[in-house]
Protein backbone atom coordinates (compact mmCIF):
# COMPACT_ATOMS: atom_id res chain seq x y z
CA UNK A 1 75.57 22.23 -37.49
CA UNK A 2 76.94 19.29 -39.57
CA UNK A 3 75.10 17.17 -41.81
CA UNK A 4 74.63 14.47 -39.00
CA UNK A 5 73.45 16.81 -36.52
CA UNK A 6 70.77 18.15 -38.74
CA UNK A 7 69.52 14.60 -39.82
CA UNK A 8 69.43 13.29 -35.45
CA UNK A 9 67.64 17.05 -34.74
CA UNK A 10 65.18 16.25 -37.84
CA UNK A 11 64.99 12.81 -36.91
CA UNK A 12 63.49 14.27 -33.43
CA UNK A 13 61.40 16.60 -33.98
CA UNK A 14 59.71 14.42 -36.99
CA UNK A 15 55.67 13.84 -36.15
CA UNK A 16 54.75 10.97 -34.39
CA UNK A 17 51.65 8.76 -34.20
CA UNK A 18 50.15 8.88 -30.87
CA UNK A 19 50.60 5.26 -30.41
CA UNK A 20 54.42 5.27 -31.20
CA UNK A 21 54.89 8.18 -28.92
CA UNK A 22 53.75 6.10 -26.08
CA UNK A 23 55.79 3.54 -26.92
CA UNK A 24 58.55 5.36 -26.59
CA UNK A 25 57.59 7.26 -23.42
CA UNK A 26 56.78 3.34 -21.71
CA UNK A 27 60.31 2.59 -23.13
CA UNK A 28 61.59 5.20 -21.47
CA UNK A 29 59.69 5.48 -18.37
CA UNK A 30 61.15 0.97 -18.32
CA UNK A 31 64.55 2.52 -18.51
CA UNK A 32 64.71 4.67 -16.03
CA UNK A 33 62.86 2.92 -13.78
CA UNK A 34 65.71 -0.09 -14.14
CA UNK A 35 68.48 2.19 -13.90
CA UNK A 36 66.79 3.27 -10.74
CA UNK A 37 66.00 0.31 -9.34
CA UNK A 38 69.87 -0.80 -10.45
CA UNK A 39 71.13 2.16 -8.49
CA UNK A 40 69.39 1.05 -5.34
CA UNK A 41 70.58 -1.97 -5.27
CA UNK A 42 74.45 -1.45 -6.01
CA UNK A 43 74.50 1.64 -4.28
CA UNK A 44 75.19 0.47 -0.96
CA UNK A 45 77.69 -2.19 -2.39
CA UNK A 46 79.63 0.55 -4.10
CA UNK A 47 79.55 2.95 -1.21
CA UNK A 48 80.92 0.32 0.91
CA UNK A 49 83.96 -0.11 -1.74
CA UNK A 50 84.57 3.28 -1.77
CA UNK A 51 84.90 3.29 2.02
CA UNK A 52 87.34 0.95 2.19
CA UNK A 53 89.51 2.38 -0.42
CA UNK A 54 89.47 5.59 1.78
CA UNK A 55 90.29 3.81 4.88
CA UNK A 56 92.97 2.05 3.35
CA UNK A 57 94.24 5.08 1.28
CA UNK A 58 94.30 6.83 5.20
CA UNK A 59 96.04 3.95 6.70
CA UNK A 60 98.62 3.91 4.28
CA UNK A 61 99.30 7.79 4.86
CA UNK A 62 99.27 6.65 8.76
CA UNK A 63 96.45 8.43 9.47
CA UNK A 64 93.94 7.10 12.64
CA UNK A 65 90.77 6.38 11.57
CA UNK A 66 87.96 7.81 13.90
């Protein structure tokens, strides 16, 4: 392991107080819960996207679409 691998592994395990390791669980428990919350909202956009690309990609070959 390099020398910046050991100081990011030491840098993790170091002790933490019980109020910072809250914070960082809330912090983390925010950020998923955005990215979640982003991901149901684009999804369906994005899905659609991606269903026209096909379509078109299939059209181009000459394929019917069903």
């Amino acid at each position: 392991m390099n020398g910046w691998m050991r100081s990011t592994v030491h840098w993790l395990r170091r002790p933490r107080s019980r109020g910072q390791a809250l914070t960082e669980l809330s912090l983390l428990l925010a950020a998923l819960f955005l990215m979640t919350l982003g991901l149901h909202s684009f999804a369906p956009d994005m899905f659609a996207a991606y269903t026209i690309y096909v379509r078109g990609f299939y059209v181009v070959l000459g394929y019917p679409l069903g």
